[in-house]
Each structure stands twice: as structure tokens, then as C-alpha cells.
N, C-alpha and C. Protein backbone atom coordinates (compact mmCIF):
# COMPACT_ATOMS: atom_id res chain seq x y z
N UNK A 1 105.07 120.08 65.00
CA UNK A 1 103.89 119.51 65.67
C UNK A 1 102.69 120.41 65.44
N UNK A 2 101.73 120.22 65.21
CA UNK A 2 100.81 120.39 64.97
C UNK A 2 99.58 120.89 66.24
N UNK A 3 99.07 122.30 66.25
CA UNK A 3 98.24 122.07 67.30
C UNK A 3 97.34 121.12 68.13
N UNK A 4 97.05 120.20 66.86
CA UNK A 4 95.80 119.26 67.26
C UNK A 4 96.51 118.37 68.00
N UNK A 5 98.00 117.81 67.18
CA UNK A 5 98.82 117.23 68.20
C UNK A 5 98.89 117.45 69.92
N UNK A 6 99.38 119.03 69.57
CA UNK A 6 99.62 119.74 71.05
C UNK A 6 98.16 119.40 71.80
N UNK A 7 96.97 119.18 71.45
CA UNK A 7 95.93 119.10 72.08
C UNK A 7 95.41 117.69 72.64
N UNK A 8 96.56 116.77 71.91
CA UNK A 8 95.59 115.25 72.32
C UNK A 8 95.82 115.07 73.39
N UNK A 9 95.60 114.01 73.79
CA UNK A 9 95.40 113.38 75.47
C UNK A 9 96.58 112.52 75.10
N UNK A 10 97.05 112.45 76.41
CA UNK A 10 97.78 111.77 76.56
C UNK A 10 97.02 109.90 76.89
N UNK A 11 97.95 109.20 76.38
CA UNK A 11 97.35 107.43 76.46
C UNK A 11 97.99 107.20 78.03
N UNK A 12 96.63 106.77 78.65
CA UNK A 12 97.27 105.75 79.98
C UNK A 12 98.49 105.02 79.12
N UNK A 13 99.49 104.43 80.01
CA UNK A 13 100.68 103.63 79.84
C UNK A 13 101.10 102.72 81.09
N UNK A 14 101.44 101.77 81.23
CA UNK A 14 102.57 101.27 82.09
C UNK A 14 103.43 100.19 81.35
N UNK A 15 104.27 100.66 82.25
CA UNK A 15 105.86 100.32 81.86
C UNK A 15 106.40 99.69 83.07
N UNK A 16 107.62 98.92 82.92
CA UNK A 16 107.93 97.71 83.38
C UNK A 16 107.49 97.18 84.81
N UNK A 17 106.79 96.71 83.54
CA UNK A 17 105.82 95.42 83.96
C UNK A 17 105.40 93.92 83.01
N UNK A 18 105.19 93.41 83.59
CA UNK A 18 104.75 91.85 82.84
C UNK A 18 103.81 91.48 83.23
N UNK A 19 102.93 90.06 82.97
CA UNK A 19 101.88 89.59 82.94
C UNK A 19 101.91 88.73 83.56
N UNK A 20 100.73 88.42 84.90
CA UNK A 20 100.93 88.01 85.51
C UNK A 20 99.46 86.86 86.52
N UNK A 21 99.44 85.65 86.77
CA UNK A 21 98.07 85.40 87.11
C UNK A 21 98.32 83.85 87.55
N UNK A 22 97.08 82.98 88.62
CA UNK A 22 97.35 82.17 89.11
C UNK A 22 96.50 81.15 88.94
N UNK A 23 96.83 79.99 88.19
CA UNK A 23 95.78 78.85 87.75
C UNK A 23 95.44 78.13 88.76
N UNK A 24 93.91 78.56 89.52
CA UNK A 24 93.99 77.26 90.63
C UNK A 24 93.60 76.23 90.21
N UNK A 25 93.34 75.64 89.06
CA UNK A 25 93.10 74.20 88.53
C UNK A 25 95.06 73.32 88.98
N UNK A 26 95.49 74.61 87.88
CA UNK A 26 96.83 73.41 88.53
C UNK A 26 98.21 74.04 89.29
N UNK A 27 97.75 75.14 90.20
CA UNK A 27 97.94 75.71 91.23
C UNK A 27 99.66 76.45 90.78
N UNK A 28 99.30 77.16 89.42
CA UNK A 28 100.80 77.44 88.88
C UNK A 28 100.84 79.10 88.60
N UNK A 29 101.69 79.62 89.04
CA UNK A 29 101.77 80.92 88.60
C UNK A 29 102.39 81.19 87.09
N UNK A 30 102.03 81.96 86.69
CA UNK A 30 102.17 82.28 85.08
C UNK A 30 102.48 83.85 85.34
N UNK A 31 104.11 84.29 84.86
CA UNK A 31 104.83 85.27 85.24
C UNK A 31 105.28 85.68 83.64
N UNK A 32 105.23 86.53 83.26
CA UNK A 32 105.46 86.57 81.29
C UNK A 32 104.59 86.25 80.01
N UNK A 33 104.87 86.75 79.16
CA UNK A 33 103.64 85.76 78.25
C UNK A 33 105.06 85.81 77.02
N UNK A 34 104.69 84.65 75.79
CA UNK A 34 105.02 84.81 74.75
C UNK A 34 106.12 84.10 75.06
N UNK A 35 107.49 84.13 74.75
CA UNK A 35 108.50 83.59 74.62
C UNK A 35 109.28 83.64 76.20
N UNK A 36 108.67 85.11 76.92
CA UNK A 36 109.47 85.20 78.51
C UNK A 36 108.44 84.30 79.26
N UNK A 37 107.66 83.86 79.38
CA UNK A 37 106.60 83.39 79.96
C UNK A 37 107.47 82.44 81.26
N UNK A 38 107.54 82.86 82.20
CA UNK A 38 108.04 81.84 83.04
C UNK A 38 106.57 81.19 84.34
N UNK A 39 106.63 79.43 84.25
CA UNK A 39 105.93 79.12 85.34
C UNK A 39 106.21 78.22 86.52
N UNK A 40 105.59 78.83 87.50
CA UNK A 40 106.08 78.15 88.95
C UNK A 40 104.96 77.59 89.59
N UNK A 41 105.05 75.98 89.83
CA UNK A 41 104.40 75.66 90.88
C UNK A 41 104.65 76.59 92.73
N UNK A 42 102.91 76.21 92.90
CA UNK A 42 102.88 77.33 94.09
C UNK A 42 103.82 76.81 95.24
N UNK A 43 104.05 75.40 95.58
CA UNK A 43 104.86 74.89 96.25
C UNK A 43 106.11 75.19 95.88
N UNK A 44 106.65 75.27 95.06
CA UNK A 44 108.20 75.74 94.62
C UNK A 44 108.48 77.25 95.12
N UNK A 45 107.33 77.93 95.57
CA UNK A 45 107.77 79.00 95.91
C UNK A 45 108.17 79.98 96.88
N UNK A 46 108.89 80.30 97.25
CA UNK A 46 109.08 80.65 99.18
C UNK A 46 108.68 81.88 99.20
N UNK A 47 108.44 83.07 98.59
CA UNK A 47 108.35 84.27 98.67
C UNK A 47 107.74 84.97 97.20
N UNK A 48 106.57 85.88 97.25
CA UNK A 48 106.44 86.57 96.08
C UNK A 48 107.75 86.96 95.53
N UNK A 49 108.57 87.69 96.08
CA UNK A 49 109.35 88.16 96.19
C UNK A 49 110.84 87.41 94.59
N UNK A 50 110.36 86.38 95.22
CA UNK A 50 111.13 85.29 93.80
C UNK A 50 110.72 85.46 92.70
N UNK A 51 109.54 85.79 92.43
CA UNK A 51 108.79 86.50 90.91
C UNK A 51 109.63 87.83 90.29
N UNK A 52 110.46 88.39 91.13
CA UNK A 52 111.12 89.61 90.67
C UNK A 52 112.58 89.35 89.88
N UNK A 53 112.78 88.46 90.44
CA UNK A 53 114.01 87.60 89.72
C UNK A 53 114.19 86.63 88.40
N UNK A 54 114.65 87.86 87.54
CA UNK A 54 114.90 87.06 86.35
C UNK A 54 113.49 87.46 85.63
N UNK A 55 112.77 88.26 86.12
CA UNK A 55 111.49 88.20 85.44
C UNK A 55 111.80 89.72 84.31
N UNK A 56 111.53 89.75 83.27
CA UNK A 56 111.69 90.58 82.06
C UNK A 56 110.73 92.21 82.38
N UNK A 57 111.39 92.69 82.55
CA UNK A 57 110.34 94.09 83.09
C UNK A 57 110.27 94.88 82.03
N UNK A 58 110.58 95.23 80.53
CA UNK A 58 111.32 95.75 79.57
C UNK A 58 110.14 96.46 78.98
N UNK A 59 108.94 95.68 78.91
CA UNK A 59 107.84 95.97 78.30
C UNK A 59 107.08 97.54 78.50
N UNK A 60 106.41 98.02 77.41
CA UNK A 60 105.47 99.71 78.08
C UNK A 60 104.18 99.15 77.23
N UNK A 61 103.20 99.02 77.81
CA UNK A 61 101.97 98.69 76.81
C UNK A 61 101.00 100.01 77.21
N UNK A 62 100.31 100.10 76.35
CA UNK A 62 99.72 101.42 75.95
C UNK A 62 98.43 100.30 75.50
N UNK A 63 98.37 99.71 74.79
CA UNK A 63 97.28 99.11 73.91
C UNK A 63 96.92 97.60 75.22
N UNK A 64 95.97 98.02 76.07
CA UNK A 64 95.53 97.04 77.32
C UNK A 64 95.01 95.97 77.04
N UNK A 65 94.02 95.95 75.54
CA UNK A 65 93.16 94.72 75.22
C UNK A 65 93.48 93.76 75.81
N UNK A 66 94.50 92.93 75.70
CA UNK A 66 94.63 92.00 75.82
C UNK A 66 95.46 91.59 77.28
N UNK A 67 95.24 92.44 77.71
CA UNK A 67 96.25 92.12 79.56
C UNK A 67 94.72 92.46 81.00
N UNK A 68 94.85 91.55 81.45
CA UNK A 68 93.97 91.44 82.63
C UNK A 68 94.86 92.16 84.00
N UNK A 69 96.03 91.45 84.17
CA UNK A 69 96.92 91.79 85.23
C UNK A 69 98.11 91.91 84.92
N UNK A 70 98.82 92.94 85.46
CA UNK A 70 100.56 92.81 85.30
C UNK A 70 101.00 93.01 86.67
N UNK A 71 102.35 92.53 87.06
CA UNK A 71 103.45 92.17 87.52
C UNK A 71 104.43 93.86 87.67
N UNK A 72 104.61 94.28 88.58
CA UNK A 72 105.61 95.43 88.45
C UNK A 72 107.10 95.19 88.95
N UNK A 73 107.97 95.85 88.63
CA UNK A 73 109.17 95.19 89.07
C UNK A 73 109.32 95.67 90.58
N UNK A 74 108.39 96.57 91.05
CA UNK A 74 108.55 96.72 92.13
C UNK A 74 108.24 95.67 93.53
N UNK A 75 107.14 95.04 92.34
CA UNK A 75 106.48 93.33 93.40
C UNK A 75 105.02 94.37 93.15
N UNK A 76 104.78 95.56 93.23
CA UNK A 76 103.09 96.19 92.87
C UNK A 76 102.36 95.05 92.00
N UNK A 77 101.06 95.15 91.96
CA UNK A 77 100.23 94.36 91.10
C UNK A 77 99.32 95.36 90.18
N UNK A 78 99.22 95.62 88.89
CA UNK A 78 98.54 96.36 88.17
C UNK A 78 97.38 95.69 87.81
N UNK A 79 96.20 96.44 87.84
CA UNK A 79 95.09 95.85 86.83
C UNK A 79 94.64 96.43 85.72
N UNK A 80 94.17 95.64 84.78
CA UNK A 80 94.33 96.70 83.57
C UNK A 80 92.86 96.98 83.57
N UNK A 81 92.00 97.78 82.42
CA UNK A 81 90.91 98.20 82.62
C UNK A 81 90.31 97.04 81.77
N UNK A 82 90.29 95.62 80.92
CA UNK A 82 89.54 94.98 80.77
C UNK A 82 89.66 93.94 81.90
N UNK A 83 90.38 93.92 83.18
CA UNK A 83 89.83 93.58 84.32
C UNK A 83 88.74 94.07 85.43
N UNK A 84 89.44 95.56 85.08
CA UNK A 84 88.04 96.39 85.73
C UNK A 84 86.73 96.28 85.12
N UNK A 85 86.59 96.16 84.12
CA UNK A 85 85.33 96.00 83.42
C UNK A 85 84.60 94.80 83.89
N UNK A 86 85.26 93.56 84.01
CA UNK A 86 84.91 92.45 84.07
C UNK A 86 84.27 92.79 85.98
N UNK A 87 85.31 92.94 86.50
CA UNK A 87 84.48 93.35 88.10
C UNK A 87 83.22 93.81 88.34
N UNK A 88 83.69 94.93 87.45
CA UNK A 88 82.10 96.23 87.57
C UNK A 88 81.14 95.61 87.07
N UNK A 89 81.44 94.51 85.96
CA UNK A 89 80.04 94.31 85.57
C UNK A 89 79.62 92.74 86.30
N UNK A 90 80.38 92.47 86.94
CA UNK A 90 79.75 91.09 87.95
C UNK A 90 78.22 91.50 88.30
N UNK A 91 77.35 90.11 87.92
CA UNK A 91 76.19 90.73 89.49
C UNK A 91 76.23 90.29 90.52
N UNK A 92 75.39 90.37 91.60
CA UNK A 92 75.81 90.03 93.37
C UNK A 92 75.93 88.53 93.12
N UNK A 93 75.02 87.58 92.83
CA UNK A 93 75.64 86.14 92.69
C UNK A 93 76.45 86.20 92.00
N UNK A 94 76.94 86.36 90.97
CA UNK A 94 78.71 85.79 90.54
C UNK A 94 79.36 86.49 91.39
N UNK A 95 79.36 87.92 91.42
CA UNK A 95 80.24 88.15 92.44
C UNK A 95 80.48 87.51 94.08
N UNK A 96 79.57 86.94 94.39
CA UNK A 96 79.72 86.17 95.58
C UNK A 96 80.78 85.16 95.39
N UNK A 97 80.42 84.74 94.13
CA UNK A 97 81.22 83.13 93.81
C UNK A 97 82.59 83.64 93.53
N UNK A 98 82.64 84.49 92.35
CA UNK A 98 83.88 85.01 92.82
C UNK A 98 84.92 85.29 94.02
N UNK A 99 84.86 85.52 95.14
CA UNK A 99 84.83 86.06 95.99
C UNK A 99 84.93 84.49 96.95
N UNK A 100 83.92 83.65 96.61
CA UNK A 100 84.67 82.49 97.22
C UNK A 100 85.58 81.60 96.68
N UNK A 101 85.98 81.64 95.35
CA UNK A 101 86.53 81.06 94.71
C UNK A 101 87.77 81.43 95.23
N UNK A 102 88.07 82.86 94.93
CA UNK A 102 89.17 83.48 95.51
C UNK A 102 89.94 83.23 96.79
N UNK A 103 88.66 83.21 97.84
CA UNK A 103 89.17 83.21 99.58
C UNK A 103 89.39 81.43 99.45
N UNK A 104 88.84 81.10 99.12
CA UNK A 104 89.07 79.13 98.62
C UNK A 104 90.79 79.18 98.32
N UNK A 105 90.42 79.69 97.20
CA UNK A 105 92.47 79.16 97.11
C UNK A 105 93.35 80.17 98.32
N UNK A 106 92.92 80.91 98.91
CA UNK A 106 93.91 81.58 99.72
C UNK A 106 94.14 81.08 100.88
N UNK A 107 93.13 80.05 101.42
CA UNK A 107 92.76 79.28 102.12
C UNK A 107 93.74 78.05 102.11
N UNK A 108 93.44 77.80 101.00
CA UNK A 108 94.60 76.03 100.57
C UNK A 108 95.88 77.09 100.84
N UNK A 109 96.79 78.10 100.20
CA UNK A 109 97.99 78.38 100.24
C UNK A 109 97.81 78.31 101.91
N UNK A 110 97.22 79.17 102.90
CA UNK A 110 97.22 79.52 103.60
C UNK A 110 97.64 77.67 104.64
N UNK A 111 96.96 76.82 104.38
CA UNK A 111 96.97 75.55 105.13
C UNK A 111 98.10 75.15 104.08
N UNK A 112 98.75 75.05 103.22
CA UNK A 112 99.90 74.67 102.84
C UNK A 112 100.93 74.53 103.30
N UNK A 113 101.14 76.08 103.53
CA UNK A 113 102.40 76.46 103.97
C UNK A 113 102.84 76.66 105.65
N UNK A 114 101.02 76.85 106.45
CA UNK A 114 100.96 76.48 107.71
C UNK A 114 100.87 75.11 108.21
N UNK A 115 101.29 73.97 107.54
CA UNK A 115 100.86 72.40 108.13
C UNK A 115 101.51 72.46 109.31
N UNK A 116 100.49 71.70 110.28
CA UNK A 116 100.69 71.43 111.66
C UNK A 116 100.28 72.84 112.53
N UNK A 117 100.08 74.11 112.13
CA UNK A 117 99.26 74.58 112.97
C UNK A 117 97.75 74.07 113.01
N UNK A 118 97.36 73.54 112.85
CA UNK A 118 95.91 73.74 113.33
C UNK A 118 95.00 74.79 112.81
N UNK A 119 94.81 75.25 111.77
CA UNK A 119 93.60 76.51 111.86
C UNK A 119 92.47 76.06 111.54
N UNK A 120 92.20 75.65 112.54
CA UNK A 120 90.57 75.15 113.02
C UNK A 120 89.57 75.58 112.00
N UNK A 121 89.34 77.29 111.96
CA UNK A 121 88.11 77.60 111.37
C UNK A 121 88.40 78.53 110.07
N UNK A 122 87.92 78.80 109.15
CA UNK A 122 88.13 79.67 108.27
C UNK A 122 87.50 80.63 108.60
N UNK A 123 88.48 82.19 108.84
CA UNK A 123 87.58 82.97 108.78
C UNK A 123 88.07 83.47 107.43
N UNK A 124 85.75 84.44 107.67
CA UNK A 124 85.99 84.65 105.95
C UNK A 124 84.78 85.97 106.13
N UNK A 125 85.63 86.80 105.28
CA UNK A 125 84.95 87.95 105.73
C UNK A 125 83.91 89.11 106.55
N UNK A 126 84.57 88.16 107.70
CA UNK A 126 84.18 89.48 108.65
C UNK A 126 84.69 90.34 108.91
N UNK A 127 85.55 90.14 109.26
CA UNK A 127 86.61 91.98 109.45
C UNK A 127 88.26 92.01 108.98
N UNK A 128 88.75 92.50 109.10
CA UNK A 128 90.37 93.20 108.15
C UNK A 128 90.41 92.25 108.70
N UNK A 129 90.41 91.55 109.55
CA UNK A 129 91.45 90.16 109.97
C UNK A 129 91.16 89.10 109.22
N UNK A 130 90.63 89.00 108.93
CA UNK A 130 90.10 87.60 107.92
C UNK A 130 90.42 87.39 106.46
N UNK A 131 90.09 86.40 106.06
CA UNK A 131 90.11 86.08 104.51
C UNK A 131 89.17 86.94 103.80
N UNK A 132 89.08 87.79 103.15
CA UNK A 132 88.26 88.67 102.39
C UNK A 132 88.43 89.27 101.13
N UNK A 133 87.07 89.29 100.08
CA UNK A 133 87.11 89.97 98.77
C UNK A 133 86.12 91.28 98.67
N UNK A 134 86.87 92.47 97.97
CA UNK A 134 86.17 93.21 98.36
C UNK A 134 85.92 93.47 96.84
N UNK A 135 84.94 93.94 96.13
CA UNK A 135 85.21 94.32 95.04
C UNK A 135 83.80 95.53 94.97
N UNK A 136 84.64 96.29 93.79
CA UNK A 136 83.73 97.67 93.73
C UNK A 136 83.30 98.01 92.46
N UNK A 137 82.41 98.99 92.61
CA UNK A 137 82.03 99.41 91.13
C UNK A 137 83.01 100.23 90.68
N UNK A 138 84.02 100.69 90.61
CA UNK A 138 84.52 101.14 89.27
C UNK A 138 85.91 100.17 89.45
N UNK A 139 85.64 98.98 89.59
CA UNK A 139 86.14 97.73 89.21
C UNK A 139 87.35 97.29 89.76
N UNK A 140 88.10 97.52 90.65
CA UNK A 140 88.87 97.97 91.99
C UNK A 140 88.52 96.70 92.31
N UNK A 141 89.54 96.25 93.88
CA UNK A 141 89.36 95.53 94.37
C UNK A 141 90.02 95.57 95.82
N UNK A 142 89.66 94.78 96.85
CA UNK A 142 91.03 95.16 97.77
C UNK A 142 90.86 93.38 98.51
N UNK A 143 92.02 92.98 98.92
CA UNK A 143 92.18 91.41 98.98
C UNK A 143 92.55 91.77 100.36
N UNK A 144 91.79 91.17 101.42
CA UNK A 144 92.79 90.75 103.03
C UNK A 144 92.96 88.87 102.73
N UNK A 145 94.04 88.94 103.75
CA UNK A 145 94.58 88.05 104.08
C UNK A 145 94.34 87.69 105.75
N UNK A 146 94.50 86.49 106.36
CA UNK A 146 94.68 86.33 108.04
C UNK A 146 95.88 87.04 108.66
N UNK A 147 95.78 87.72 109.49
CA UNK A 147 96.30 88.79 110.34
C UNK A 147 95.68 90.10 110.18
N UNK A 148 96.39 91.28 110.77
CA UNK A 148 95.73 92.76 111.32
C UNK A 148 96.17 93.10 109.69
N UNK A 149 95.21 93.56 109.41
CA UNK A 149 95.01 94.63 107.93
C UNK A 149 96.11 94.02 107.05
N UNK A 150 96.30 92.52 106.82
CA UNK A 150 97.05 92.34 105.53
C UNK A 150 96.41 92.64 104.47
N UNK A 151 96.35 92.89 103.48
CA UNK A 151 96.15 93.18 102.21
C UNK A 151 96.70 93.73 101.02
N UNK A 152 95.97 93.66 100.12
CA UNK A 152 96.77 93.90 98.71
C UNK A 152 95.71 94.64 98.35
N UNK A 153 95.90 96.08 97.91
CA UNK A 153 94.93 96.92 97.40
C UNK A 153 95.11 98.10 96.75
N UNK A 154 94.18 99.16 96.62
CA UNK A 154 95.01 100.49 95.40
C UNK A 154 95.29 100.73 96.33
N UNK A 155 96.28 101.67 95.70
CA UNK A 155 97.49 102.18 96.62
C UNK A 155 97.20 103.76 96.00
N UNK A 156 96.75 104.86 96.97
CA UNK A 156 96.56 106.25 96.89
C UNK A 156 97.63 106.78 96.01
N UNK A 157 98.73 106.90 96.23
CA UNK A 157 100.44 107.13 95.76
C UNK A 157 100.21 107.26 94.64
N UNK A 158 99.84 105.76 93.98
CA UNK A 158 99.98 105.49 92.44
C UNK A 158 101.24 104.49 92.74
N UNK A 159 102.03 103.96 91.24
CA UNK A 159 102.38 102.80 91.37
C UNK A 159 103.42 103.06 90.05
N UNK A 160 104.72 103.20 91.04
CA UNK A 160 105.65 103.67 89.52
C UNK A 160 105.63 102.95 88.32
N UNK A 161 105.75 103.62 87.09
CA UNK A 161 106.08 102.90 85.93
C UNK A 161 104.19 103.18 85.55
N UNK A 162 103.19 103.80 86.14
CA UNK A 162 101.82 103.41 85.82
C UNK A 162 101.67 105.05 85.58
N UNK A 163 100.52 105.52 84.50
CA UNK A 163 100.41 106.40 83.97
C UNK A 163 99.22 106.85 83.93
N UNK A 164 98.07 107.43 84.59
CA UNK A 164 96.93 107.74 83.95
C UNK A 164 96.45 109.31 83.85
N UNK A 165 96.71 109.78 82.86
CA UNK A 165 96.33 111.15 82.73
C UNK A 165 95.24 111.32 82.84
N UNK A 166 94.00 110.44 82.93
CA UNK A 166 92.61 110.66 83.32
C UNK A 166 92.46 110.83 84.29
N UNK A 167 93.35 110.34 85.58
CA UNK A 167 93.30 109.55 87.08
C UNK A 167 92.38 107.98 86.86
N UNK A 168 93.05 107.29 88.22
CA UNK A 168 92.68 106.20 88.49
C UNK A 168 91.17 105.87 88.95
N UNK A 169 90.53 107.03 89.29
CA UNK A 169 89.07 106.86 89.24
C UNK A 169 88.35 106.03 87.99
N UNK A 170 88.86 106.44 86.78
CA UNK A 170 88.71 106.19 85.46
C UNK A 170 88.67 104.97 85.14
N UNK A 171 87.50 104.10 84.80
CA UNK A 171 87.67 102.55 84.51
C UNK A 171 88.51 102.20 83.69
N UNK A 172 88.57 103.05 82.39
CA UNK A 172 89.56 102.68 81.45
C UNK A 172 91.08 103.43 81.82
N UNK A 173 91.61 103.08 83.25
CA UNK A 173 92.35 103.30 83.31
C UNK A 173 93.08 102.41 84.26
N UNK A 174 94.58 102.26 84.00
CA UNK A 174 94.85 101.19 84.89
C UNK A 174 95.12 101.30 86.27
N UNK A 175 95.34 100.21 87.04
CA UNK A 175 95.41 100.54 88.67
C UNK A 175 96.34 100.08 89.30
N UNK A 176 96.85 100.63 90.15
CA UNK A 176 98.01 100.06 90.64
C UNK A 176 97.72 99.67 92.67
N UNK A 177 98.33 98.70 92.56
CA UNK A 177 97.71 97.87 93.72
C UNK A 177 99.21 97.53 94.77
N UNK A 178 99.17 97.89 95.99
CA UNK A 178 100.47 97.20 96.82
C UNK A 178 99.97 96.54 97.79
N UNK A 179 100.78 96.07 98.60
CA UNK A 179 100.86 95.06 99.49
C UNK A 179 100.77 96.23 100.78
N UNK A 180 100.16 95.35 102.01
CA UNK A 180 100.23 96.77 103.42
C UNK A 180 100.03 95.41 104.45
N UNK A 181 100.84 95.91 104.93
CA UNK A 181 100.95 95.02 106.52
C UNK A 181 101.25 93.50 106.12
N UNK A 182 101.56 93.26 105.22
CA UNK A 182 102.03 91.30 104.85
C UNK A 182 103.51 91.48 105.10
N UNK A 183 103.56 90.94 106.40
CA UNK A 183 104.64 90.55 106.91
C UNK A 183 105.52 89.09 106.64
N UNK A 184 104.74 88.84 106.23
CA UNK A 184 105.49 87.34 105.83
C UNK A 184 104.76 86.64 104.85
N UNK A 185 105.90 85.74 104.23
CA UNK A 185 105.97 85.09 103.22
C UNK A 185 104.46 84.30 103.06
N UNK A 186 103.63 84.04 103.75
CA UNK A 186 102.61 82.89 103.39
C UNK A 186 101.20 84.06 103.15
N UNK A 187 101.70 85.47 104.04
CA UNK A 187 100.26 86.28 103.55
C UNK A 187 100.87 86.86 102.69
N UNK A 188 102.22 86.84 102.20
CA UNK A 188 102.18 87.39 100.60
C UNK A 188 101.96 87.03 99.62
N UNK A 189 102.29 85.43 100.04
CA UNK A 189 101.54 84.12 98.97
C UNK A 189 100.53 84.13 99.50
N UNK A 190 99.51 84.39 99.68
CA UNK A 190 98.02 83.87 100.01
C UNK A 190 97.53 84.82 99.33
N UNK A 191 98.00 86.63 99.41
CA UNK A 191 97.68 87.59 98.51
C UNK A 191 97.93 87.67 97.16
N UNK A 192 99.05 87.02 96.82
CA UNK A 192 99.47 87.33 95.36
C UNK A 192 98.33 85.84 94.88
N UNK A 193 98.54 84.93 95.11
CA UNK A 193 97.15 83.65 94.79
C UNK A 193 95.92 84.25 94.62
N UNK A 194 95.50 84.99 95.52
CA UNK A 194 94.00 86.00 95.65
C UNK A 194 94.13 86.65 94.36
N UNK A 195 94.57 87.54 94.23
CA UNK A 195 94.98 88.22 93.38
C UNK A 195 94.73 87.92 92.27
N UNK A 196 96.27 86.93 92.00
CA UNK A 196 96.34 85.62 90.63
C UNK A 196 95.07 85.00 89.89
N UNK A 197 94.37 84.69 91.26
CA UNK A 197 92.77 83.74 90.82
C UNK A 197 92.31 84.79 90.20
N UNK A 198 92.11 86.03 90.51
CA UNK A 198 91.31 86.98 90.27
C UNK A 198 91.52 87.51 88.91
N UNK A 199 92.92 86.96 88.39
CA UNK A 199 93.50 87.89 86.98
C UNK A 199 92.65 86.43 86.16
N UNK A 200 92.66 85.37 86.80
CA UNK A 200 92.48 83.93 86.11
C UNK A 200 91.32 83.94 86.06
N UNK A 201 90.11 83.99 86.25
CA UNK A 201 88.80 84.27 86.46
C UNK A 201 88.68 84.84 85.31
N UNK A 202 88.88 86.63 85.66
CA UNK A 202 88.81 87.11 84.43
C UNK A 202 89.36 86.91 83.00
N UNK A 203 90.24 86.35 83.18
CA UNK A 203 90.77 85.80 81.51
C UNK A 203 90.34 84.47 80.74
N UNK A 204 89.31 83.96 81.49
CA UNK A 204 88.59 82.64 81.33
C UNK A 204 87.14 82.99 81.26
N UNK A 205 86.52 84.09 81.90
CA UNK A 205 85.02 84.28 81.49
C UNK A 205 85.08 85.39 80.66
């Protein structure tokens, strides 16, 4: 090996993981790409949790171009850095729309899977309790759901199988995102949908 070797940087990486994102035109999750590609209507589904099953984790990509969001086998959600890019560079009107587009479909899962309660009003971003998009400049994001501090967001820790020798501050670097306080199945589907829209957005503009 060669000094210059000994001197390079190491490449962000993550490893098993898959690709992952949520069409709200025809309300289908898209879990794999290429030949593993598996898809589920959102009604067929009782639990994020079913995405871990049978789903191909095998993959290590190093080369991000082409991935917006991945899938961890842990149930984590990664973003890659041409998702972050796409965030950071929103301006305040798209990003608004964004942001309702998002709380919109979390909304429908949310009255889906609750029929016959009643939820009268949408709330929508006023406080951790509500439906909310948060998004930041170095292209981050953090998703609540209805109840006390559900959400899906970076996760301090880091996010096994995820690699960034720069740190995660780093746009061109990827992020790893968990779940906190989603106690049940409909704010984990309402988060992973949030989410989903959000990988779908970006892979369409």
C-alpha cells in the first residue's frame, strides 16, 4: 500500500439497506429496486414492521447518485445526500408545499386506519403533538406524527450499517433517521408515509 493510499479518506458507506419510498398518487410503498423491488398497497399493510420481512438487506452502496432513501434492516430510515441536497435547496414556498403535501398523506393514513373515531380537526403544526414537517438547512428533516413526541428523525447514535467519516453534519453525507415514541402501528404508518412522500417528492423533482 502505498502512502497516498494510507492517506485517503475514507467513502461514506451504508450497508444493509434497500430502497425505499411512498407513491401518494397510488398510495403504494416501493421496498427494493431492480429485480428485489417488492410493492405494497398502504391498506395491505398492518405494521412498518412487515417491510423487514423478506426484504433483501445484502446491498453496501458507496456510490449515492442514484438513491434518495433507504430502508435499514433495523426498520431505521436513511437519507442519502442527493436527498439532502434537494431539502437544503427548497425555497420557503416549495418548502411549505412540501410540507403540506407530506402532512396531507399522513393525514389520509392517519383517517384510514382510524375510521369511526372521529378526528374532527387536523392538527398541523403546532406543537410535537401534531402533524408536522420540519426541514433544515443541511437537509435533515424530522417528521411528528398525532400523539406526545411521535416522530421519525436523526437519531444522535448514528444508525448501524451507516458510515460517515466526515460526520453527519456533512451534506454529502448520509443520515440515519429512527422512530421515538410511535407506539403503534398507525403512527408508524403515518411516519414511514411522511417519510415515503418525502423520498417520492424528491425523486420526481
Amino acid at each position: 500500500m502505498t502512502g497516498e493510499e494510507e492517506r485517503r479518506e475514507p467513502l461514506p458507506r451504508v450497508a444493509y439497506v434497500t430502497e425505499f419510498y411512498y407513491n401518494p398518487e397510488t398510495q403504494m410503498f416501493t421496498v427494493g429496486e431492480g429485480e428485489k423491488v417488492v410493492t405494497t398497497k398502504l391498506d395491505h399493510v398492518e405494521d412498518v414492521f412487515a417491510f423487514l420481512e423478506g426484504a433483501d438487506f445484502t446491498d453496501e452502496v458507496t456510490d449515492f447518485a442514484d438513491h434518495t432513501m433507504g430502508l435499514g434492516f433495523t426498520g431505521a430510515i436513511v437519507e442519502y445526500p442527493s436527498m439532502r441536497r434537494w431539502i437544503a435547496d427548497l425555497d420557503d414556498r416549495r418548502g411549505r408545499e412540501v410540507k403540506d403535501i407530506v402532512i396531507d398523506e399522513m393525514v389520509k393514513v392517519w383517517g384510514l386506519l382510524n375510521q369511526g373515531l372521529g378526528l374532527q380537526e387536523r392538527p398541523k403544526g403546532k406543537t410535537h403533538m401534531d402533524f408536522r414537517v420540519s426541514l433544515f438547512p443541511d437537509g435533515t428533516f424530522i417528521i411528528n406524527t398525532f400523539g406526545n413526541c411521535a416522530c421519525l428523525g436523526r437519531t444522535p447514535d448514528g444508525v448501524m450499517g451507516i458510515s460517515v467519516p466526515r460526520g453527519s453534519e456533512d451534506i454529502e453525507s448520509p443520515m440515519g433517521n429512527t422512530l421515538h415514541n410511535a407506539d403503534t402501528p398507525v403512527q408508524r404508518l403515518s411516519l414511514f408515509v411522511g417519510a415515503g412522500t418525502l423520498a417520492w417528492l424528491a425523486r420526481h423533482q
